[in-house]
PDB file of N, CA and C in Angstrom:
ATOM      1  N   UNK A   1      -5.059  -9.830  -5.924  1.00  0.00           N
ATOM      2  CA  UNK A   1      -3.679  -9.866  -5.464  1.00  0.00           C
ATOM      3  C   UNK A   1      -2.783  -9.633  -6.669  1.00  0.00           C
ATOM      4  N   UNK A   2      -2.070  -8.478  -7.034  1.00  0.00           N
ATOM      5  CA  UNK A   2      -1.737  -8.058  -8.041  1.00  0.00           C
ATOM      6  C   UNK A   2       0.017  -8.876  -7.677  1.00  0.00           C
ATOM      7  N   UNK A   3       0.273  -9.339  -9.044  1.00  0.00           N
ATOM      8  CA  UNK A   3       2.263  -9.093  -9.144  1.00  0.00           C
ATOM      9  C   UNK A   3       2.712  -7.666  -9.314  1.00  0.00           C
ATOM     10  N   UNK A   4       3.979  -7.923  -8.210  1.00  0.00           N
ATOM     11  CA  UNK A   4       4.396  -6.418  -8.529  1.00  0.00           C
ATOM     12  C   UNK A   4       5.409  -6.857  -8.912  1.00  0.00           C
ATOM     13  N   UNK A   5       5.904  -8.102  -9.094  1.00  0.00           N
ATOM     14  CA  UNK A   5       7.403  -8.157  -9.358  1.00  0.00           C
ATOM     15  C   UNK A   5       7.833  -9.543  -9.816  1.00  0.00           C
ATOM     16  N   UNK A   6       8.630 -10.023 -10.307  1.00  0.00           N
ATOM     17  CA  UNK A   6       9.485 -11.443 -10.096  1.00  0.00           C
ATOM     18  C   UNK A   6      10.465 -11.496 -10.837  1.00  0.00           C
ATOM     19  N   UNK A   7      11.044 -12.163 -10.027  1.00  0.00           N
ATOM     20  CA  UNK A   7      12.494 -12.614 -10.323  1.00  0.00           C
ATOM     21  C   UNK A   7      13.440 -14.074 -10.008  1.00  0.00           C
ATOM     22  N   UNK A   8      14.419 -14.272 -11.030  1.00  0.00           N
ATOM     23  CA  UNK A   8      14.607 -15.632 -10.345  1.00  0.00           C
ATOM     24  C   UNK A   8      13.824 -16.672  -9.753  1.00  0.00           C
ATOM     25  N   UNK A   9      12.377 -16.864 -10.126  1.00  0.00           N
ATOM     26  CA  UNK A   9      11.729 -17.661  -9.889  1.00  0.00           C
ATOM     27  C   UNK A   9      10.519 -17.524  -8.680  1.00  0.00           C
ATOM     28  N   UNK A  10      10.655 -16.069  -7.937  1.00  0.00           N
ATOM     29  CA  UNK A  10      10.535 -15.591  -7.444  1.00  0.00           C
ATOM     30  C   UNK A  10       9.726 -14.671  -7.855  1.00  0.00           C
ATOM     31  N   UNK A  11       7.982 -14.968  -6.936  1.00  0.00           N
ATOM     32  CA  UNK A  11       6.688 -13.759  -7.573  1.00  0.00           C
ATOM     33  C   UNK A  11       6.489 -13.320  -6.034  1.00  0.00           C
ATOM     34  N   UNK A  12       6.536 -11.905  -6.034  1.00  0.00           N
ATOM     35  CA  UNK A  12       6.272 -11.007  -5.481  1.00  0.00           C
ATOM     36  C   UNK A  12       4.626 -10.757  -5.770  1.00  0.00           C
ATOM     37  N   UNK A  13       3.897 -10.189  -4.475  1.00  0.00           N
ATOM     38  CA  UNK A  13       2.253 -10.315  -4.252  1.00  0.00           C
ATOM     39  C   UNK A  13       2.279  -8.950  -3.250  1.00  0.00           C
ATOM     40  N   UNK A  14       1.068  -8.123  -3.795  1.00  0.00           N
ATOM     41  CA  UNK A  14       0.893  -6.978  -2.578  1.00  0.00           C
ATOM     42  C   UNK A  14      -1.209  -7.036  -2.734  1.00  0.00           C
ATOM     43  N   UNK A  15      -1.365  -7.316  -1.679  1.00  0.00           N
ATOM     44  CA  UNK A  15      -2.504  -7.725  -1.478  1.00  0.00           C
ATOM     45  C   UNK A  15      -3.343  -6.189  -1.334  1.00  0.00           C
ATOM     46  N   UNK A  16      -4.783  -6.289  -1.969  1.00  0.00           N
ATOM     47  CA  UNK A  16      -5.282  -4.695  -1.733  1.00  0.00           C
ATOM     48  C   UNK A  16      -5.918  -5.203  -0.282  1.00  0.00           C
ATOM     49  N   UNK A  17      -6.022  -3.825   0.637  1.00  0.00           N
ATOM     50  CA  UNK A  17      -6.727  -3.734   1.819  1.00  0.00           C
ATOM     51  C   UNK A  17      -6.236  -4.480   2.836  1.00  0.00           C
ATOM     52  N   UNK A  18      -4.952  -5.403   2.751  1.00  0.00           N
ATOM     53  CA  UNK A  18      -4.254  -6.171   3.604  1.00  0.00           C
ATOM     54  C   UNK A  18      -3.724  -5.506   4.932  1.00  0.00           C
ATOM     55  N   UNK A  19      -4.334  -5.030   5.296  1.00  0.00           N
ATOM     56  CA  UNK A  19      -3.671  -4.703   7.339  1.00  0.00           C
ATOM     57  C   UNK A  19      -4.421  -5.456   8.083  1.00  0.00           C
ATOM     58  N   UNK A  20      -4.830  -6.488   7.996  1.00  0.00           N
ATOM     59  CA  UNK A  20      -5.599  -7.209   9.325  1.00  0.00           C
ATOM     60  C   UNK A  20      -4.660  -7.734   9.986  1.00  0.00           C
ATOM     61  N   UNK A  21      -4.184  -8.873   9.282  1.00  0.00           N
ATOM     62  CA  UNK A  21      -3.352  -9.867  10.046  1.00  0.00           C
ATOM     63  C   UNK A  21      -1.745  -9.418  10.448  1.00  0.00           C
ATOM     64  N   UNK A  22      -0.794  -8.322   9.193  1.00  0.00           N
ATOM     65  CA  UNK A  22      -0.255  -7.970   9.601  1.00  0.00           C
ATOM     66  C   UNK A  22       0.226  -6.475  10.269  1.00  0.00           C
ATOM     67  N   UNK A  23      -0.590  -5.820  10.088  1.00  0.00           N
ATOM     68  CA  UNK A  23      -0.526  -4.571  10.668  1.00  0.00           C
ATOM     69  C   UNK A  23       0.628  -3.812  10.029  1.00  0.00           C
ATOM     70  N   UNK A  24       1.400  -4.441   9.331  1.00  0.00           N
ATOM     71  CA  UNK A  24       2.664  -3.162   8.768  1.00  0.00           C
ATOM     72  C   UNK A  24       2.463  -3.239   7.046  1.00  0.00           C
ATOM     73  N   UNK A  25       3.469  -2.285   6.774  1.00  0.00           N
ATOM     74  CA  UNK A  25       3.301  -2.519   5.052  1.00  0.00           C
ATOM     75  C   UNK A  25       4.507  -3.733   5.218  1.00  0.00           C
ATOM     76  N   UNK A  26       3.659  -4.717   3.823  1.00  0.00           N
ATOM     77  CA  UNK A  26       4.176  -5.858   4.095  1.00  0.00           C
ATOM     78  C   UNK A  26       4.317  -6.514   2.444  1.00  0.00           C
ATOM     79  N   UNK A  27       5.262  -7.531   2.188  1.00  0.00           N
ATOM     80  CA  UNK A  27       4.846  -8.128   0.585  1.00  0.00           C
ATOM     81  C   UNK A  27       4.047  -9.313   0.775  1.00  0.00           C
ATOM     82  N   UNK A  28       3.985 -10.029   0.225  1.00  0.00           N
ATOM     83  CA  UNK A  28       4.429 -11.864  -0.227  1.00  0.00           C
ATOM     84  C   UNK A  28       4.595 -12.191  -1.332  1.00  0.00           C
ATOM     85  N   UNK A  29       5.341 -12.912  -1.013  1.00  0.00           N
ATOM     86  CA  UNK A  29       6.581 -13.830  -1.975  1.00  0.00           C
ATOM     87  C   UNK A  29       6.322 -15.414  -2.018  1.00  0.00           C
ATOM     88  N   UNK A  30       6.095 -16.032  -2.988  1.00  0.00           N
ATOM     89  CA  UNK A  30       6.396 -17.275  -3.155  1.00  0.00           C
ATOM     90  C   UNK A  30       7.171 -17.782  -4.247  1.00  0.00           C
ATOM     91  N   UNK A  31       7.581 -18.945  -4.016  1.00  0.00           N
ATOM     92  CA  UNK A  31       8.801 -19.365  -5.052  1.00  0.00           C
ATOM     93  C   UNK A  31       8.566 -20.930  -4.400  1.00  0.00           C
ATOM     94  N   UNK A  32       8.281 -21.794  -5.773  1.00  0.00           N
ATOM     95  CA  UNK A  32       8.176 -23.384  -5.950  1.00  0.00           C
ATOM     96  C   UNK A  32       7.692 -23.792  -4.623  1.00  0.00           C
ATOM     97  N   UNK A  33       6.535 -23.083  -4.455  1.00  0.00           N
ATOM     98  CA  UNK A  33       5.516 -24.386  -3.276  1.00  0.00           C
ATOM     99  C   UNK A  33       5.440 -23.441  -1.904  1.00  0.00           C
ATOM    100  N   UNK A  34       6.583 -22.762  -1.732  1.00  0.00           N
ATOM    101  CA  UNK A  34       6.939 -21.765  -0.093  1.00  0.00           C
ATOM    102  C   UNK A  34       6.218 -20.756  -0.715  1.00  0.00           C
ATOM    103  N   UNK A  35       5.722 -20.166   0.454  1.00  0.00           N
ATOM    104  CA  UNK A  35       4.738 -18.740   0.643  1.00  0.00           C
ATOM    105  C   UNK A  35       5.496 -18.165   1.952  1.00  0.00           C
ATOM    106  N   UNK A  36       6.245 -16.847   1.718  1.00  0.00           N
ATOM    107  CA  UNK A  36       6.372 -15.816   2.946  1.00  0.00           C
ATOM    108  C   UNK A  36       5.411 -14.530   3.094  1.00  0.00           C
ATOM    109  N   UNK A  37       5.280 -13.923   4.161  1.00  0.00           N
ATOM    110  CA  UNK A  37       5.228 -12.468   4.258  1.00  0.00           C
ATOM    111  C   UNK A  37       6.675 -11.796   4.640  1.00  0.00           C
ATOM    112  N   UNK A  38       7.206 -10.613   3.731  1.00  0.00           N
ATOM    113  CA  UNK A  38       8.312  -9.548   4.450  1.00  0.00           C
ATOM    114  C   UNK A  38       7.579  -8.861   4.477  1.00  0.00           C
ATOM    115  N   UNK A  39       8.362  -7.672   5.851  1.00  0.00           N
ATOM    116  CA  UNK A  39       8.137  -6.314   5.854  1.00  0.00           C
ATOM    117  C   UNK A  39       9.142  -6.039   4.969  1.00  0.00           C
ATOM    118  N   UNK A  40       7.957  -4.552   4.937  1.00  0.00           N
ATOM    119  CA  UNK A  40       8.919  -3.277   3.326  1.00  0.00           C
ATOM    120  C   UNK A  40      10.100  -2.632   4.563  1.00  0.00           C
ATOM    121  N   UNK A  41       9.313  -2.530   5.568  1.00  0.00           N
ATOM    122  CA  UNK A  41      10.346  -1.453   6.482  1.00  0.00           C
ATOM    123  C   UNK A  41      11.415  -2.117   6.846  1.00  0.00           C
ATOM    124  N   UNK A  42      11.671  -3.498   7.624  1.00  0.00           N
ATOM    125  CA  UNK A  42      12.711  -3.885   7.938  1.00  0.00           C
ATOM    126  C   UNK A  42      13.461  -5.050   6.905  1.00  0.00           C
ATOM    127  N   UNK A  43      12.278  -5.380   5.891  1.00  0.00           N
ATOM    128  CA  UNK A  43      13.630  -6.489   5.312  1.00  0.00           C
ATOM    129  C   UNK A  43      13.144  -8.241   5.746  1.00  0.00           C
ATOM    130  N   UNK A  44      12.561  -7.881   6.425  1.00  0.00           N
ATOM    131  CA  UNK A  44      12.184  -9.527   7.692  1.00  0.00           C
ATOM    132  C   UNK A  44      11.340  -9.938   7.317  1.00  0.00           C
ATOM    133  N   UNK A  45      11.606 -11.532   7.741  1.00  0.00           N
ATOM    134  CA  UNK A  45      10.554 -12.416   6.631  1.00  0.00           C
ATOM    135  C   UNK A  45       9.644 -12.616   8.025  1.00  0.00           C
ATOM    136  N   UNK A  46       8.502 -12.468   8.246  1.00  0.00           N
ATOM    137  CA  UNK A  46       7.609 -11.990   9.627  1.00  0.00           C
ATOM    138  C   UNK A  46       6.392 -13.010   9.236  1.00  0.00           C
ATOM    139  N   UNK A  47       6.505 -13.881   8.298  1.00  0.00           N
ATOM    140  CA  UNK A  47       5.274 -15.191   8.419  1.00  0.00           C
ATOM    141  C   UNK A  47       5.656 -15.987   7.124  1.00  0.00           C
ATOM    142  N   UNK A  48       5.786 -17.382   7.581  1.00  0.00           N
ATOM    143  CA  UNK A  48       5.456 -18.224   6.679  1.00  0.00           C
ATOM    144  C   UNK A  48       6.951 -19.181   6.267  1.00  0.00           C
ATOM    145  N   UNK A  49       7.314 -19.548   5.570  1.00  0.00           N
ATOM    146  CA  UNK A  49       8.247 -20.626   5.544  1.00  0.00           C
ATOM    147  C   UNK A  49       9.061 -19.916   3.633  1.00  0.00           C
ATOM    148  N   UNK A  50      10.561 -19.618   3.922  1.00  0.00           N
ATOM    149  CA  UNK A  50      10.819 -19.691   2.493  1.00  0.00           C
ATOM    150  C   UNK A  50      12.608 -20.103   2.539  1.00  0.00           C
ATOM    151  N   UNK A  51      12.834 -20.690   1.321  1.00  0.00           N
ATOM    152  CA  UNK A  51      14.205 -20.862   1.166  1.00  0.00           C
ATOM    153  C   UNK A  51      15.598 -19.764   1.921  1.00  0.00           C
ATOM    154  N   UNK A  52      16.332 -20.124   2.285  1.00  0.00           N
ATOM    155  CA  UNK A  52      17.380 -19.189   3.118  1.00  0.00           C
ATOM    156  C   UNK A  52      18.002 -17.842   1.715  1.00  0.00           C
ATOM    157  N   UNK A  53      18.603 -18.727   0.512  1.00  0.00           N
ATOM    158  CA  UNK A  53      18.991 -18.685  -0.894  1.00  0.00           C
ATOM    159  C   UNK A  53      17.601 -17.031  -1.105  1.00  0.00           C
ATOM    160  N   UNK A  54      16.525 -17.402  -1.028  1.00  0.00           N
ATOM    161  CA  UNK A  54      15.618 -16.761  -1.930  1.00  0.00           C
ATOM    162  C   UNK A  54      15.310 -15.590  -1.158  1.00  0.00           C
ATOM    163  N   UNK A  55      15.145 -15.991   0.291  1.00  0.00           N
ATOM    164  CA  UNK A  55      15.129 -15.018   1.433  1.00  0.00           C
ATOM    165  C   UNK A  55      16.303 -13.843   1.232  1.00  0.00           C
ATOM    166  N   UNK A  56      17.212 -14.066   1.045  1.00  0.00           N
ATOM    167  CA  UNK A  56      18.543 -13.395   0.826  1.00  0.00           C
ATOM    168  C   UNK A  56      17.653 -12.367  -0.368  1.00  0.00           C
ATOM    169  N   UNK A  57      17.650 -12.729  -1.456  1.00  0.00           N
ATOM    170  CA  UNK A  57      17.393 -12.243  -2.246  1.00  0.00           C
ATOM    171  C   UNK A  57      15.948 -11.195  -2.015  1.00  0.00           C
ATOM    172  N   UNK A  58      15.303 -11.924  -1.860  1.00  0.00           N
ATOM    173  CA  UNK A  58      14.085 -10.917  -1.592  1.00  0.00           C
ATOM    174  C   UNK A  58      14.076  -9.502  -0.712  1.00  0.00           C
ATOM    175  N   UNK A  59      14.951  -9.889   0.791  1.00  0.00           N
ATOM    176  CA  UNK A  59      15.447  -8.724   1.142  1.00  0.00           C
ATOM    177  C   UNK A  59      16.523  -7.976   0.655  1.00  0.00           C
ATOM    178  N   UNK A  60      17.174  -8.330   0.062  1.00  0.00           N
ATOM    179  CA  UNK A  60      17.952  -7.449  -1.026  1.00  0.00           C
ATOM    180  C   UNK A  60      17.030  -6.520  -1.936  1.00  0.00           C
ATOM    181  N   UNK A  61      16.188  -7.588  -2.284  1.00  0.00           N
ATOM    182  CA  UNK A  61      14.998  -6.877  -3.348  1.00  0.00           C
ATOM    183  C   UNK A  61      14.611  -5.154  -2.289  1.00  0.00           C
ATOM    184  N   UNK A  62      14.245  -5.763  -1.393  1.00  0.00           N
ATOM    185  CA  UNK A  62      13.076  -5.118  -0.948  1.00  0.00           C
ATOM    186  C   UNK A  62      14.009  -3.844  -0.242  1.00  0.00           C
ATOM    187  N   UNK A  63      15.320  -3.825   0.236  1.00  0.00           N
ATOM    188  CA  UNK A  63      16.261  -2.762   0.626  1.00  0.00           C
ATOM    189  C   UNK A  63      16.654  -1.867  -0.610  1.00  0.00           C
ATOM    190  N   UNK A  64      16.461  -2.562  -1.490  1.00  0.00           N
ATOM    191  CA  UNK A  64      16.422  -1.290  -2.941  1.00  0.00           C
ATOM    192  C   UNK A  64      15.397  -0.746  -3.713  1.00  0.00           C
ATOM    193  N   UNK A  65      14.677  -1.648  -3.446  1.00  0.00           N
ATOM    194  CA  UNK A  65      12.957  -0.881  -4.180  1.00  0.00           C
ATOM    195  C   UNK A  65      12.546  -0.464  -3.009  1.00  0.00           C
ATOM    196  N   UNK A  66      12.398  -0.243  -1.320  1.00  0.00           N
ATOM    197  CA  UNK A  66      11.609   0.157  -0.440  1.00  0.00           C
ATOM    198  C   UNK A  66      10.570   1.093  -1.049  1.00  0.00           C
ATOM    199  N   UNK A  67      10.921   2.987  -1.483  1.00  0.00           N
ATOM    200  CA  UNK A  67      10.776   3.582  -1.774  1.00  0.00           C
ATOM    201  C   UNK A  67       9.563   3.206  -3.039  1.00  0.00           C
ATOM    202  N   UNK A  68       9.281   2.361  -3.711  1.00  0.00           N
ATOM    203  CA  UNK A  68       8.539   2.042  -4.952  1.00  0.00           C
ATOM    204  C   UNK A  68       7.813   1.190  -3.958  1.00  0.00           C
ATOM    205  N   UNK A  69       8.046   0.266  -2.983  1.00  0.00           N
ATOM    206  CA  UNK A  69       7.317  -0.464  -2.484  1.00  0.00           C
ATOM    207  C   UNK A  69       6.166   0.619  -1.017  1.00  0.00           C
ATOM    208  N   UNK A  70       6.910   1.279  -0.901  1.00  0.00           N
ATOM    209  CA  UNK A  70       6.184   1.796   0.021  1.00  0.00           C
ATOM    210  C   UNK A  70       5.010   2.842  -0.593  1.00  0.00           C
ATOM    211  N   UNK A  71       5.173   3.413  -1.779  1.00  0.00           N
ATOM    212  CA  UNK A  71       3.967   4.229  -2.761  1.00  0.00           C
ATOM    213  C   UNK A  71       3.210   3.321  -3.148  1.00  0.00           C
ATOM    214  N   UNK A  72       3.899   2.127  -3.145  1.00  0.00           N
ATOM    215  CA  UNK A  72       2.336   0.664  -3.778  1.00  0.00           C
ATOM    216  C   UNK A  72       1.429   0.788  -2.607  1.00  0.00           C
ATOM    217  N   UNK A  73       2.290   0.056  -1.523  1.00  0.00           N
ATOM    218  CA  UNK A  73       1.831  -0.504  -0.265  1.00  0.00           C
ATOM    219  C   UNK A  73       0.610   1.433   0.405  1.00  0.00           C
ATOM    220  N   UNK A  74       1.115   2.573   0.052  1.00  0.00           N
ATOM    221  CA  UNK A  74      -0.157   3.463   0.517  1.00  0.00           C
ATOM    222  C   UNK A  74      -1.459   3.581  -0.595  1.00  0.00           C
ATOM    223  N   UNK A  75      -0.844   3.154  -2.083  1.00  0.00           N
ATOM    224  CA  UNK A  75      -2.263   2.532  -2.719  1.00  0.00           C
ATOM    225  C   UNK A  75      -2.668   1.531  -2.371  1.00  0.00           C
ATOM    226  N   UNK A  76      -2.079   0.474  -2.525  1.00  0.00           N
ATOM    227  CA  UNK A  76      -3.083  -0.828  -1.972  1.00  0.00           C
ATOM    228  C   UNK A  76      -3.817  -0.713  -1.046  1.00  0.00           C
ATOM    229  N   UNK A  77      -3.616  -0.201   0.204  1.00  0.00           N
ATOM    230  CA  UNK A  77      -4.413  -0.208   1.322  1.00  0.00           C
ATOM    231  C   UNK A  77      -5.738   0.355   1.611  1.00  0.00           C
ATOM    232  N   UNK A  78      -5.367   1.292  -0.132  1.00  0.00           N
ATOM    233  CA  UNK A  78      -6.831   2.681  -0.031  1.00  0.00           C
ATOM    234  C   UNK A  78      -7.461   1.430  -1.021  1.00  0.00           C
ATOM    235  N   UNK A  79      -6.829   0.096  -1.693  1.00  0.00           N
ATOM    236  CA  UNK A  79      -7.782  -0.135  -2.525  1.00  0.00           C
ATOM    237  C   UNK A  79      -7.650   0.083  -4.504  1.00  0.00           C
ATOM    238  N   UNK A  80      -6.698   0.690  -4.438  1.00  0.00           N
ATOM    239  CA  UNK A  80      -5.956   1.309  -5.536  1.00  0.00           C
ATOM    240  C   UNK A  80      -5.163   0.585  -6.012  1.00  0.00           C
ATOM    241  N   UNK A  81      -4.999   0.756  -7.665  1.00  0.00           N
ATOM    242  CA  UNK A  81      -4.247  -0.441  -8.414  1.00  0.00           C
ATOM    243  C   UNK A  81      -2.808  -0.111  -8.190  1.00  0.00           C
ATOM    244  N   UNK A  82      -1.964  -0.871  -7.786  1.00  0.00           N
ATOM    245  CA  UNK A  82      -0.623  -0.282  -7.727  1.00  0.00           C
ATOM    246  C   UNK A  82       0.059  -0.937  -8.932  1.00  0.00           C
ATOM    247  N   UNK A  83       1.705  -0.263  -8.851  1.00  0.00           N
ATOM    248  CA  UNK A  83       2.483  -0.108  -9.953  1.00  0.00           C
ATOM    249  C   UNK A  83       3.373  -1.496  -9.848  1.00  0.00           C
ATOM    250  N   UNK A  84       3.822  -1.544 -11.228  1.00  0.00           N
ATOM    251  CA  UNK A  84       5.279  -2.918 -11.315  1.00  0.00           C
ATOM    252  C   UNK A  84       6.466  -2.393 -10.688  1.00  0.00           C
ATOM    253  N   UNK A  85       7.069  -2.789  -9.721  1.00  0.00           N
ATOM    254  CA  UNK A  85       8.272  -3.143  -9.662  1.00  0.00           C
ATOM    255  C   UNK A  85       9.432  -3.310 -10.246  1.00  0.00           C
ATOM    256  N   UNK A  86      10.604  -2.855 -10.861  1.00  0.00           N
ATOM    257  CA  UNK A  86      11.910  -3.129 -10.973  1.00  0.00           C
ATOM    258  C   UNK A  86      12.465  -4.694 -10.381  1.00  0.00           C
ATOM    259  N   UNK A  87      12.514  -5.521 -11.034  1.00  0.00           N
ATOM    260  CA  UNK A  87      12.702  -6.787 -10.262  1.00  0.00           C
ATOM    261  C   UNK A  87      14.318  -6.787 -10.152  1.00  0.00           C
ATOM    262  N   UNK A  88      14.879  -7.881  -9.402  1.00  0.00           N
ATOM    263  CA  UNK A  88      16.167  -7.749  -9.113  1.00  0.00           C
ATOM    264  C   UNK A  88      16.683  -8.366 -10.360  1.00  0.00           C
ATOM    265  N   UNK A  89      18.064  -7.598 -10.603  1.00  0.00           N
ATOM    266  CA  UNK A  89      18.965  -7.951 -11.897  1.00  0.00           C
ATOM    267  C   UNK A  89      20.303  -9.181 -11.150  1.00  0.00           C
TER     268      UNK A  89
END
């Protein structure tokens, strides 16, 4: 489970071979104890429990890197090491 990113306290996770459970390209994020899944496509936190504050942020994250997240998310899936992230400023 590689970091692709963090920020503000906030580590970003893109899992290799991950389409079982959620079927879309997807991250996870945890920050002090909470674990989410977002989708890359919509922004939406689609499993798991995280701060409102951090949530904000992460989809912010993820509406400006999509494009970097979505070239990880078609390596990861083949299995392939993907790239770092631009974390949020």
């Amino acid at each position: 489970m590689p970091l692709i990113s963090s920020f503000y306290g906030v580590l970003i996770y893109m899992y290799f071979m991950d389409t079982r459970q959620h079927h879309t390209p997807h991250i996870h994020a945890m920050y002090q104890g909470f674990e989410a899944v977002f989708s890359i496509d919509t922004a939406d936190l689609i499993d798991g429990k995280f701060p409102p504050k951090q949530t904000r942020l992460v989809q912010a994250w993820v509406e400006l890197r999509r494009e970097e997240l979505i070239a990880d998310w078609s390596l990861a899936i083949k299995g392939h090491a993907v790239e770092r992230v631009e974390p949020l400023r």
